[in-house]
PDB file of N, CA and C in Angstrom:
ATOM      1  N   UNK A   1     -35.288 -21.251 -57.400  1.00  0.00           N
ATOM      2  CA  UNK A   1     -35.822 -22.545 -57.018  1.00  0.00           C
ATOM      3  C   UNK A   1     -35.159 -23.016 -55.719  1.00  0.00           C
ATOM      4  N   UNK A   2     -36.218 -23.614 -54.913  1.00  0.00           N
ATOM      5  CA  UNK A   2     -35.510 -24.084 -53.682  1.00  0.00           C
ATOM      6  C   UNK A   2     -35.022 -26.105 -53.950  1.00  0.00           C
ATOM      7  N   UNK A   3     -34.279 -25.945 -53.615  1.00  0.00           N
ATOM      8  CA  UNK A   3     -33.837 -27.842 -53.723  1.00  0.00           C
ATOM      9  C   UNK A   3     -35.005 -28.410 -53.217  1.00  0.00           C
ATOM     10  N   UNK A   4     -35.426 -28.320 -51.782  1.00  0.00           N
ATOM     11  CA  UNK A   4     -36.372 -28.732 -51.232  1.00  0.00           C
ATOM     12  C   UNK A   4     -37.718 -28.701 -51.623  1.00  0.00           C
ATOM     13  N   UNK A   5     -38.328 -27.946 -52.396  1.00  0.00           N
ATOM     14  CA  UNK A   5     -39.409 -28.124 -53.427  1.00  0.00           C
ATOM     15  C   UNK A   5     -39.681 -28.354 -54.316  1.00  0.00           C
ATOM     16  N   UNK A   6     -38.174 -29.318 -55.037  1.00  0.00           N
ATOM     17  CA  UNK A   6     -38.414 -30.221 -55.992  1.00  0.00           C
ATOM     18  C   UNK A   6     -38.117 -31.538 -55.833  1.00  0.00           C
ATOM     19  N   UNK A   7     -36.693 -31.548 -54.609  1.00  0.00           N
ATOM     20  CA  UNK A   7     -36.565 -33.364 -54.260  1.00  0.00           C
ATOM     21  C   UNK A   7     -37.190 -33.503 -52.742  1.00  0.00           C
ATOM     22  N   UNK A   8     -37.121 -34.643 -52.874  1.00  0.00           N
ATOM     23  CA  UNK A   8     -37.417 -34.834 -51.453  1.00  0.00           C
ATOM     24  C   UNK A   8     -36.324 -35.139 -50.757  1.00  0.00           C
ATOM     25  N   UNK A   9     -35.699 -34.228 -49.550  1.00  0.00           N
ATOM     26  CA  UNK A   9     -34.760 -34.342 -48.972  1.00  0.00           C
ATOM     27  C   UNK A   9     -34.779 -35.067 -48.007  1.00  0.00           C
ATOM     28  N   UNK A  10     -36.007 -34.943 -47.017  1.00  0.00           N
ATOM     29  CA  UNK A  10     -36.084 -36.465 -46.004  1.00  0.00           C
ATOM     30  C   UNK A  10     -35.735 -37.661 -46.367  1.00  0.00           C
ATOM     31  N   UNK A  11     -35.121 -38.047 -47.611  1.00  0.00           N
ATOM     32  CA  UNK A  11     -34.193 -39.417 -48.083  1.00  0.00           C
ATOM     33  C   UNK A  11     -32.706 -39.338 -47.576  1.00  0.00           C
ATOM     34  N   UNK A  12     -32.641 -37.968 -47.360  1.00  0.00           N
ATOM     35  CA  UNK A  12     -30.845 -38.027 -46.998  1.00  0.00           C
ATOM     36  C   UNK A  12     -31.388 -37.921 -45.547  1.00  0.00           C
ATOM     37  N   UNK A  13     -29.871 -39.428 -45.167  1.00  0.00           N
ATOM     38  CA  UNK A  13     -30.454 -39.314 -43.508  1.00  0.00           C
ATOM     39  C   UNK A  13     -28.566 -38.955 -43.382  1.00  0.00           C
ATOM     40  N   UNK A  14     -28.858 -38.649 -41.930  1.00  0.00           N
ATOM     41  CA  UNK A  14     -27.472 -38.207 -41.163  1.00  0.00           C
ATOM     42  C   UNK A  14     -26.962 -39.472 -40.083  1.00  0.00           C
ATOM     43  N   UNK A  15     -26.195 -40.033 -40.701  1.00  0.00           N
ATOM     44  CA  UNK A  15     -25.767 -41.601 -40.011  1.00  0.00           C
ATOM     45  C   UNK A  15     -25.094 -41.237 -38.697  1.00  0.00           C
ATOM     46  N   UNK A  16     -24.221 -40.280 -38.841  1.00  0.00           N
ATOM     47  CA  UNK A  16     -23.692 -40.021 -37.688  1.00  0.00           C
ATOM     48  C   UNK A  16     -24.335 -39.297 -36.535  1.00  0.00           C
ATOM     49  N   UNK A  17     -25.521 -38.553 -36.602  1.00  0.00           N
ATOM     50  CA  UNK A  17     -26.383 -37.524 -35.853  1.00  0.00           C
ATOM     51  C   UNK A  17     -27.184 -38.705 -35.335  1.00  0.00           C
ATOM     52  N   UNK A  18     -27.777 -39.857 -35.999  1.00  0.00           N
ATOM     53  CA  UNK A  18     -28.250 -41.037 -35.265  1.00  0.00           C
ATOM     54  C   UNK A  18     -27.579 -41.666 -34.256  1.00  0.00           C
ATOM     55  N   UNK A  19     -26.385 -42.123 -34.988  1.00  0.00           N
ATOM     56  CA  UNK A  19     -25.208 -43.120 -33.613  1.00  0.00           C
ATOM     57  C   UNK A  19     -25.003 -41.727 -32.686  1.00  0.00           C
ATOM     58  N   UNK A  20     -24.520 -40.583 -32.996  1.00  0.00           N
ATOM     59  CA  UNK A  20     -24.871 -39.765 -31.463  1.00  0.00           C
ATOM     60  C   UNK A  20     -25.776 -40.027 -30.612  1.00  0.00           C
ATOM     61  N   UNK A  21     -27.088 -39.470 -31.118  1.00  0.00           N
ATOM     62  CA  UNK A  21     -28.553 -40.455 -30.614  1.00  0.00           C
ATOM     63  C   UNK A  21     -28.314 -40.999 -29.586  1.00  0.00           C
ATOM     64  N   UNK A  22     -28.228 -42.541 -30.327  1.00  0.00           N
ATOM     65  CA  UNK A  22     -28.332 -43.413 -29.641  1.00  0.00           C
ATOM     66  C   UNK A  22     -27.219 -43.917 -28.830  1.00  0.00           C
ATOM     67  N   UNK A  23     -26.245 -42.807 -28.811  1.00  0.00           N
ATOM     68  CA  UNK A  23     -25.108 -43.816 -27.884  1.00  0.00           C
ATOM     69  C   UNK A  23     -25.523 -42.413 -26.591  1.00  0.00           C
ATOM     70  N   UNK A  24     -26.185 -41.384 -27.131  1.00  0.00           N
ATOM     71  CA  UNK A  24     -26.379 -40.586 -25.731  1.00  0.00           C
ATOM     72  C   UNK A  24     -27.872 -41.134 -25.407  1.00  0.00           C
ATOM     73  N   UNK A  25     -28.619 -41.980 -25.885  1.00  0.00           N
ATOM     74  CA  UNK A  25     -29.843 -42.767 -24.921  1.00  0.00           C
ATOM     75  C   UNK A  25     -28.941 -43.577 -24.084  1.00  0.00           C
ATOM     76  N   UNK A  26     -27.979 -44.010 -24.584  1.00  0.00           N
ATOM     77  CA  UNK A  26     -27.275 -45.401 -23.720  1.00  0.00           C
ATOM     78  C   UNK A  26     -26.642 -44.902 -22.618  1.00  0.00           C
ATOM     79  N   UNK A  27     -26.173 -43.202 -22.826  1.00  0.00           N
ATOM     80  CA  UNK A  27     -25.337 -43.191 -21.662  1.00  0.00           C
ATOM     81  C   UNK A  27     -26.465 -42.684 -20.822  1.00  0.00           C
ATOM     82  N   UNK A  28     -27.036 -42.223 -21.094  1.00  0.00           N
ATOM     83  CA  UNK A  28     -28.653 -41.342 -20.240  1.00  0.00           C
ATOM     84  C   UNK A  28     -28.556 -42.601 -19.207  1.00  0.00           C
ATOM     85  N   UNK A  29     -29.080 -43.572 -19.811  1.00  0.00           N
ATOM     86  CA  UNK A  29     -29.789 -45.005 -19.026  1.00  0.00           C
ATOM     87  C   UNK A  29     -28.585 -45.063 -17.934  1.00  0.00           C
ATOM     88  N   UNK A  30     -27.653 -45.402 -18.329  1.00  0.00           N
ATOM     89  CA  UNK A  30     -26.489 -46.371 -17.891  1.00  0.00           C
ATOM     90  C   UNK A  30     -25.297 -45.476 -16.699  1.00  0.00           C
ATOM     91  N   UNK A  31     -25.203 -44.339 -16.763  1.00  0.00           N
ATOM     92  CA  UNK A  31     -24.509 -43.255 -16.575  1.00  0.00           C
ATOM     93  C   UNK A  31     -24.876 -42.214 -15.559  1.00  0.00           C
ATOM     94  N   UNK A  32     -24.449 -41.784 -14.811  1.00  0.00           N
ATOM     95  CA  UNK A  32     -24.712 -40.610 -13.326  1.00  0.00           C
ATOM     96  C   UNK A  32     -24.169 -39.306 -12.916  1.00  0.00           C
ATOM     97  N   UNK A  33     -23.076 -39.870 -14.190  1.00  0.00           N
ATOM     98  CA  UNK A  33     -21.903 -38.908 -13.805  1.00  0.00           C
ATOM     99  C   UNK A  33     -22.014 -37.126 -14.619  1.00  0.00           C
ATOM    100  N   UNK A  34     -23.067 -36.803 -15.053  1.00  0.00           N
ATOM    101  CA  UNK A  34     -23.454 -35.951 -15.480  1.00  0.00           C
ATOM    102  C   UNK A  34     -24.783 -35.471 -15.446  1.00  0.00           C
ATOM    103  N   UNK A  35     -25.267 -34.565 -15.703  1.00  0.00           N
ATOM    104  CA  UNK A  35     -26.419 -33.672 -15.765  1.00  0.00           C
ATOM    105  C   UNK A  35     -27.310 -34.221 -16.998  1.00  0.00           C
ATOM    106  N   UNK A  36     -28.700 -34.545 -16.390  1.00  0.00           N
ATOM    107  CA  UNK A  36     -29.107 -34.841 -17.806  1.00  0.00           C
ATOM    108  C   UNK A  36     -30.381 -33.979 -18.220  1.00  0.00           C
ATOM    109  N   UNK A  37     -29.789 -32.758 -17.508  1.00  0.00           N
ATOM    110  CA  UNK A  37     -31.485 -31.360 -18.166  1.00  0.00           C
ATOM    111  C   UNK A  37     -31.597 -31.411 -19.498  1.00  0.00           C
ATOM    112  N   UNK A  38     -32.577 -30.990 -20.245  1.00  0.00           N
ATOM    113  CA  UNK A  38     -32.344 -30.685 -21.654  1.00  0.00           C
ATOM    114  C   UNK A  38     -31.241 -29.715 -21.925  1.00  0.00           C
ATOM    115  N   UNK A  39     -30.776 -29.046 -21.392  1.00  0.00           N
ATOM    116  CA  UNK A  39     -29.685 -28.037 -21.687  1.00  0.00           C
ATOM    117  C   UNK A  39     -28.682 -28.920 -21.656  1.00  0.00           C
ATOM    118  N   UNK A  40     -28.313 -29.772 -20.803  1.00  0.00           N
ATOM    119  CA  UNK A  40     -26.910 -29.835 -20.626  1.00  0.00           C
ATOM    120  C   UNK A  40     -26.411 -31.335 -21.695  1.00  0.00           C
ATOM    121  N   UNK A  41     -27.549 -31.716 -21.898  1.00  0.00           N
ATOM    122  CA  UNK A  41     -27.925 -33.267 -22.987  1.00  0.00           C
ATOM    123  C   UNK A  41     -27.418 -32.604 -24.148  1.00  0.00           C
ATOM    124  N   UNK A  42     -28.904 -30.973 -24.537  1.00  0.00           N
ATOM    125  CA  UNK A  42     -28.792 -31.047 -25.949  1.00  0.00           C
ATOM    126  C   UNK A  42     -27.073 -30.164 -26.317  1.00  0.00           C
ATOM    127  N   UNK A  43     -26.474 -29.749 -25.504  1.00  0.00           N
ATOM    128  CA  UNK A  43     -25.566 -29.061 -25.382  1.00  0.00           C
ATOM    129  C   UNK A  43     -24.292 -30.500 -25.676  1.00  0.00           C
ATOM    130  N   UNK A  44     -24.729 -31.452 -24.709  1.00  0.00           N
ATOM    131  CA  UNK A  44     -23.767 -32.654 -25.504  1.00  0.00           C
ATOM    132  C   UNK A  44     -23.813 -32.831 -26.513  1.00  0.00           C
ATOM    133  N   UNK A  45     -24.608 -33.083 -27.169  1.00  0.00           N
ATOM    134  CA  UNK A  45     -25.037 -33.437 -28.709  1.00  0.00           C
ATOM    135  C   UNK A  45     -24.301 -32.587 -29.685  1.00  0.00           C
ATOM    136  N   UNK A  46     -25.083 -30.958 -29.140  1.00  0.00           N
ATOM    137  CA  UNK A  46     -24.143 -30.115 -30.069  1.00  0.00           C
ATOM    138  C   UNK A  46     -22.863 -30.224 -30.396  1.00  0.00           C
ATOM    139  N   UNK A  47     -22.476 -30.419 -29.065  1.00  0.00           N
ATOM    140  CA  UNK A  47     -20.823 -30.742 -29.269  1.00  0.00           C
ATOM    141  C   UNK A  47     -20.480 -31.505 -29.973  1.00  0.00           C
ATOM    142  N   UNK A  48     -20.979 -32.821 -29.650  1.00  0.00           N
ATOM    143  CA  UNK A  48     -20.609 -34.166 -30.403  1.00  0.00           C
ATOM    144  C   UNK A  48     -20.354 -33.721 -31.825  1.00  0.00           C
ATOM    145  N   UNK A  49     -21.592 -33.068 -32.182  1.00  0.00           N
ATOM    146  CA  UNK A  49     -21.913 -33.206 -34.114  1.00  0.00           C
ATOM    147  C   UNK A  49     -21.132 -32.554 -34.188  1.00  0.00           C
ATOM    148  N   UNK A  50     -20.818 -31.136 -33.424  1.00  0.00           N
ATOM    149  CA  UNK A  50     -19.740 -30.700 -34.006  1.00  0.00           C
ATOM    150  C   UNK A  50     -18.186 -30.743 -34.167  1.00  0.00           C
ATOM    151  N   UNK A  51     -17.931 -31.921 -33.768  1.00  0.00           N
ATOM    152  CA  UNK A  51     -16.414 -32.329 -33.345  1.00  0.00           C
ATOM    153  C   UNK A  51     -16.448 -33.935 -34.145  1.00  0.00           C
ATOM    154  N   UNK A  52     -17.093 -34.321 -35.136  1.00  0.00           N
ATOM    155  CA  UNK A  52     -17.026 -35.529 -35.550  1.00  0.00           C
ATOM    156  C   UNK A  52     -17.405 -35.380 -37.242  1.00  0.00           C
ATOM    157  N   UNK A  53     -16.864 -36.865 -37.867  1.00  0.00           N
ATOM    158  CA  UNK A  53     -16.845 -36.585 -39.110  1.00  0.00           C
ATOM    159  C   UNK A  53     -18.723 -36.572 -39.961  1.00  0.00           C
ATOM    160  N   UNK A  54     -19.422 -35.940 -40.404  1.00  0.00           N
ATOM    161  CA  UNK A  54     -20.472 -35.712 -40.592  1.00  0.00           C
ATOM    162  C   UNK A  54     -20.411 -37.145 -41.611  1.00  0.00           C
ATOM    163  N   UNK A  55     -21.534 -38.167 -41.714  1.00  0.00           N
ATOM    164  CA  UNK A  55     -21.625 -39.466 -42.620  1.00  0.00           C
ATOM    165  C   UNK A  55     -23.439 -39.604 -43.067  1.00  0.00           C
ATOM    166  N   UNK A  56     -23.501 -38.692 -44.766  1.00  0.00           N
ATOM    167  CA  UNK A  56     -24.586 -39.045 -44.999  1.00  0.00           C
ATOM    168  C   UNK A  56     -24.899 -40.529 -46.119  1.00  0.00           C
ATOM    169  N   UNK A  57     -25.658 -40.596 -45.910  1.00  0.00           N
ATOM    170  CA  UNK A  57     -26.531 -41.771 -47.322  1.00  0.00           C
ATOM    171  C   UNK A  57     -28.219 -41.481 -47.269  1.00  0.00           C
ATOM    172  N   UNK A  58     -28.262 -41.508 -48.991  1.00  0.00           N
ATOM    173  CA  UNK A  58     -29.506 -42.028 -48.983  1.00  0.00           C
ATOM    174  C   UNK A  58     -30.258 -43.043 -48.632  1.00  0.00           C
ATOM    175  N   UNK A  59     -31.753 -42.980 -48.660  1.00  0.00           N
ATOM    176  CA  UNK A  59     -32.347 -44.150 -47.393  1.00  0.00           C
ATOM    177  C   UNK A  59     -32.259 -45.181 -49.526  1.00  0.00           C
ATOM    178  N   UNK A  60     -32.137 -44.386 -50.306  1.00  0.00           N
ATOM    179  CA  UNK A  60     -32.560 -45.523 -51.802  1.00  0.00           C
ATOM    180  C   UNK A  60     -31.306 -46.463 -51.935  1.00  0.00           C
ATOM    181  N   UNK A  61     -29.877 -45.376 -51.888  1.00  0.00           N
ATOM    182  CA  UNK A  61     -28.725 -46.261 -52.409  1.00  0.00           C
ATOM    183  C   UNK A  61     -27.963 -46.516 -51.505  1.00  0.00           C
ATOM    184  N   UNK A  62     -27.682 -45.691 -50.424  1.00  0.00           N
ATOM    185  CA  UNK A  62     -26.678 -46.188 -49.213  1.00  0.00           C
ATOM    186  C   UNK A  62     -25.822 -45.371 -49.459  1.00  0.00           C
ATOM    187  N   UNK A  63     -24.593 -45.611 -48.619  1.00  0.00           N
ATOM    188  CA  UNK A  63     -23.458 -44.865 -48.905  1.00  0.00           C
ATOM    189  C   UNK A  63     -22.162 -45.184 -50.000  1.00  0.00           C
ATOM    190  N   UNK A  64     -21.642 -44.616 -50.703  1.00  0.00           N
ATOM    191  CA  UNK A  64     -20.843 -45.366 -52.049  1.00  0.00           C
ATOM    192  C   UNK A  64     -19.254 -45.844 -51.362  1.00  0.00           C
ATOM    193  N   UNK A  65     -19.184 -45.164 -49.975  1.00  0.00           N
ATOM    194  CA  UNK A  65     -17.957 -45.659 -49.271  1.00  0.00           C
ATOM    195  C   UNK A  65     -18.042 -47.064 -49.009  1.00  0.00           C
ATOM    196  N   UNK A  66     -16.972 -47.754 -48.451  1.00  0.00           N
ATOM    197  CA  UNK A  66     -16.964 -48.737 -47.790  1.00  0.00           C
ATOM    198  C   UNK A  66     -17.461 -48.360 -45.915  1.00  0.00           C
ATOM    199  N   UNK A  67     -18.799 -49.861 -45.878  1.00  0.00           N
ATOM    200  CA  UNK A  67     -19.265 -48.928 -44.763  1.00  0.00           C
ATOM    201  C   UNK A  67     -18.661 -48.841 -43.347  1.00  0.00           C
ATOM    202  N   UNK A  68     -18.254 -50.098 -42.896  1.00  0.00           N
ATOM    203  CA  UNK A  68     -18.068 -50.957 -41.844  1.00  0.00           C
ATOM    204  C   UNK A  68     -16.594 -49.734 -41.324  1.00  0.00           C
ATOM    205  N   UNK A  69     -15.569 -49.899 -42.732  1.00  0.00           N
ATOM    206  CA  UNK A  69     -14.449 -49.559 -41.802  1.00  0.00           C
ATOM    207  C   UNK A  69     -14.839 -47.497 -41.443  1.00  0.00           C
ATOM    208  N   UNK A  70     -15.622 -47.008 -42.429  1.00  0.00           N
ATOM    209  CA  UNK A  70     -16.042 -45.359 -41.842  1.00  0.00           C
ATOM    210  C   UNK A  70     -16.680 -45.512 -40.829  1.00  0.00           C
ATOM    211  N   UNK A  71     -17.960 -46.515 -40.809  1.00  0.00           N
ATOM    212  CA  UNK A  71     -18.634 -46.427 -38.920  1.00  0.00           C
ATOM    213  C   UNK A  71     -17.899 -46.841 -38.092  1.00  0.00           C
ATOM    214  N   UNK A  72     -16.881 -47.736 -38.219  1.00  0.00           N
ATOM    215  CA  UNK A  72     -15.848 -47.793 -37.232  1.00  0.00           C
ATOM    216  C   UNK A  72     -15.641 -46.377 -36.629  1.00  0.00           C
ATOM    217  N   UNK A  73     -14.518 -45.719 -37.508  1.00  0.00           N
ATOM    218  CA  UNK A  73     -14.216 -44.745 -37.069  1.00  0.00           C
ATOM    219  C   UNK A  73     -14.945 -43.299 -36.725  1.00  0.00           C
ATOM    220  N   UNK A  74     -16.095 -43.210 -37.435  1.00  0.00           N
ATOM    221  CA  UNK A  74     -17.023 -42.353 -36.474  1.00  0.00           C
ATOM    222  C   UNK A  74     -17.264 -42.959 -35.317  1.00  0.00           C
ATOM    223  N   UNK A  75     -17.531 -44.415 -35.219  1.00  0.00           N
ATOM    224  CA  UNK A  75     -17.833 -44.530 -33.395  1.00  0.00           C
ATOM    225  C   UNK A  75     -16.720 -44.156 -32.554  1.00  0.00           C
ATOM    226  N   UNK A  76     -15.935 -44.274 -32.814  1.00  0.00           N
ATOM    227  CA  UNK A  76     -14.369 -44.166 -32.189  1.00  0.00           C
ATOM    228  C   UNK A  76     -14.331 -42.486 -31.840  1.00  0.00           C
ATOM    229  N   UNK A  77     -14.764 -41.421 -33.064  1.00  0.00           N
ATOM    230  CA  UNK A  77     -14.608 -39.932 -33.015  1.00  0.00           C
ATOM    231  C   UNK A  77     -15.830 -39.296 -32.024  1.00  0.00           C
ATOM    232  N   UNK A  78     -16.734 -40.447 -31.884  1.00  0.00           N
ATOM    233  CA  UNK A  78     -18.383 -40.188 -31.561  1.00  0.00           C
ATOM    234  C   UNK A  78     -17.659 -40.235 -29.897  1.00  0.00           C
ATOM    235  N   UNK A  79     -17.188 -41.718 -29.863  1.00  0.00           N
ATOM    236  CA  UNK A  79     -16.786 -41.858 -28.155  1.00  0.00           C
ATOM    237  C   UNK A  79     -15.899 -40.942 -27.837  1.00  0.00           C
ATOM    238  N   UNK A  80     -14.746 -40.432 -28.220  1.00  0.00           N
ATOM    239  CA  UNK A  80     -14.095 -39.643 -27.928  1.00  0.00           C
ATOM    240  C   UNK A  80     -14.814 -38.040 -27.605  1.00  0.00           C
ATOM    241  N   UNK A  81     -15.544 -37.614 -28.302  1.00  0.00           N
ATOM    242  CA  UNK A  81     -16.366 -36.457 -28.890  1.00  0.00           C
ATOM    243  C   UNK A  81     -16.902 -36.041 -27.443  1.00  0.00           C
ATOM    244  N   UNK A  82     -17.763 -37.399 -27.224  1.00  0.00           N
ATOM    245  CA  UNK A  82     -18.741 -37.020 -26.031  1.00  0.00           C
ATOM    246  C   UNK A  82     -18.280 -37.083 -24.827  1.00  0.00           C
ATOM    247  N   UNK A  83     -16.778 -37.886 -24.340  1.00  0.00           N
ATOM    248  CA  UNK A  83     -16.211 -37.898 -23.188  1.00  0.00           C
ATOM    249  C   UNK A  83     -15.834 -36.157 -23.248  1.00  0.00           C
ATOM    250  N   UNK A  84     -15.210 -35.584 -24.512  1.00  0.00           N
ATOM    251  CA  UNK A  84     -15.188 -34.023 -24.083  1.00  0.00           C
ATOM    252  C   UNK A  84     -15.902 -33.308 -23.587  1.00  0.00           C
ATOM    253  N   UNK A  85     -16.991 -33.694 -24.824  1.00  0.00           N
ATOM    254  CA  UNK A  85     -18.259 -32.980 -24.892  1.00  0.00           C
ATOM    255  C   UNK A  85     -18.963 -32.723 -23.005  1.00  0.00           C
ATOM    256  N   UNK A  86     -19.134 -34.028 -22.341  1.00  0.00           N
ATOM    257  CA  UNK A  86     -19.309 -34.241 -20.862  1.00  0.00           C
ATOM    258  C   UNK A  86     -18.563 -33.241 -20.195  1.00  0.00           C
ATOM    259  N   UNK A  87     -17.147 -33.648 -20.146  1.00  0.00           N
ATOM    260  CA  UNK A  87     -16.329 -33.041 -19.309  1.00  0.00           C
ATOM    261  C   UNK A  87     -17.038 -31.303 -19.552  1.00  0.00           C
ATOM    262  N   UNK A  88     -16.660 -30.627 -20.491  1.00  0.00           N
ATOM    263  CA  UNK A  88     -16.767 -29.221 -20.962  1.00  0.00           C
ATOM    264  C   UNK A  88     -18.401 -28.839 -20.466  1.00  0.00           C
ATOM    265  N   UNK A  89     -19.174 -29.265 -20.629  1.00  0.00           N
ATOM    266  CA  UNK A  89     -20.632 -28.901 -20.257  1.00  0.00           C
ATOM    267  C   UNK A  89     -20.971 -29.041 -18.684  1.00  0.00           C
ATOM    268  N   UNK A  90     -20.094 -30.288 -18.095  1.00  0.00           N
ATOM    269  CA  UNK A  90     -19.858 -30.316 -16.602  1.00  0.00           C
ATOM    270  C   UNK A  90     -19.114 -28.918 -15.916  1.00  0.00           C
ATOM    271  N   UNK A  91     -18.178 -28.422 -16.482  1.00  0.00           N
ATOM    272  CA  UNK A  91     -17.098 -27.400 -16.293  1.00  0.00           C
ATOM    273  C   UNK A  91     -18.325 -26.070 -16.764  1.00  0.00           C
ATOM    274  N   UNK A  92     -19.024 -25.662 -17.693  1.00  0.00           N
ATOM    275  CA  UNK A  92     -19.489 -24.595 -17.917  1.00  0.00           C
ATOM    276  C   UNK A  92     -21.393 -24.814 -18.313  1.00  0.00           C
ATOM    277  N   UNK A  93     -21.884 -25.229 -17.753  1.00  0.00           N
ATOM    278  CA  UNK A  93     -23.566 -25.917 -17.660  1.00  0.00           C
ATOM    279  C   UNK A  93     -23.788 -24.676 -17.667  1.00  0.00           C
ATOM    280  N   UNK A  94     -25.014 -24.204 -18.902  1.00  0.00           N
ATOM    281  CA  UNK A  94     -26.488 -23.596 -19.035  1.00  0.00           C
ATOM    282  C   UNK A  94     -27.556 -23.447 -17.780  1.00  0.00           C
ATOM    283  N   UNK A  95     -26.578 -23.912 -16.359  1.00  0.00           N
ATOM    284  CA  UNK A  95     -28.123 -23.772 -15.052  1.00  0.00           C
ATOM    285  C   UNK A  95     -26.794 -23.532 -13.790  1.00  0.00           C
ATOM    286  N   UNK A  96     -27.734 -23.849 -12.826  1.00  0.00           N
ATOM    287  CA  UNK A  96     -26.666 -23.349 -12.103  1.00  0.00           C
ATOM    288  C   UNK A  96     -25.890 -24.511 -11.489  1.00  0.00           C
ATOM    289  N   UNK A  97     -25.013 -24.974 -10.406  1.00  0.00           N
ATOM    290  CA  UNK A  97     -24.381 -25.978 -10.081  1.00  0.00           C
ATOM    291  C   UNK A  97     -24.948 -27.082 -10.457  1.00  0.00           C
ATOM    292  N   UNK A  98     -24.049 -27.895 -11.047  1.00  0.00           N
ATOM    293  CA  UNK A  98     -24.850 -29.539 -11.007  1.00  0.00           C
ATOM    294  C   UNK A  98     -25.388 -30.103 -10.193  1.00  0.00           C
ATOM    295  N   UNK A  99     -26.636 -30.337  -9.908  1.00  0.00           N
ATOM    296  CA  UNK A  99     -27.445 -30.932  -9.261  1.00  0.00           C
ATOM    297  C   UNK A  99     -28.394 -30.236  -8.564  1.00  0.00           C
ATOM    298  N   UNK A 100     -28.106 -28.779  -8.490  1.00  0.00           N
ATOM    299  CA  UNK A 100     -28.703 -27.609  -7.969  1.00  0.00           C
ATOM    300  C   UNK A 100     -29.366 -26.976  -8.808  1.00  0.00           C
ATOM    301  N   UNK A 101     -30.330 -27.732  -9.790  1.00  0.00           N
ATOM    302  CA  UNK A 101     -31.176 -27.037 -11.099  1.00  0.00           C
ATOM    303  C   UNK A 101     -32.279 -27.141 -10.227  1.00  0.00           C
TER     304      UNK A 101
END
């Protein structure tokens, strides 16, 4: 039996893969100081998720932690994450010189 063809798993969302999201729309907008091809974006991201604490809940019950002080500190691991994440993808980019794609 597969899990997925008996529950419905699109209820578990990924809290932290969102605030990545959306704090890399914010820097997209706001920000110059990097490359924003699909390579070198989704290559941030990767990084991010993978250098931060993973935070699921269901969309029915929520999360059973206390919420406020864990999203604290994923935003804190999230900001830290992606200032690497930048630097390292600036230093070794999927194209050729920055700005020369």
């Amino acid at each position: 039996m597969r899990l997925e063809d008996s529950y419905d798993l699109s209820k578990i969302r990924n809290i932290t893969a969102e605030k990545v999201y959306r704090k890399m729309e914010k820097l997209i907008e706001e920000r110059d100081d990097f490359c924003k091809c699909e390579n070198c974006v989704l290559d941030i991201v990767a990084y991010t998720l993978n250098h931060v604490t993973p935070y699921y809940a269901t969309s029915l019950i929520g999360s059973l932690d206390p919420k406020r002080r864990k999203e604290r500190r994923i935003e804190v691991e999230i900001d830290i994450a992606i200032e690497e994440g930048i630097k390292r993808v600036k230093n070794h980019p999927h194209h050729e010189e920055y700005g020369k794609k």
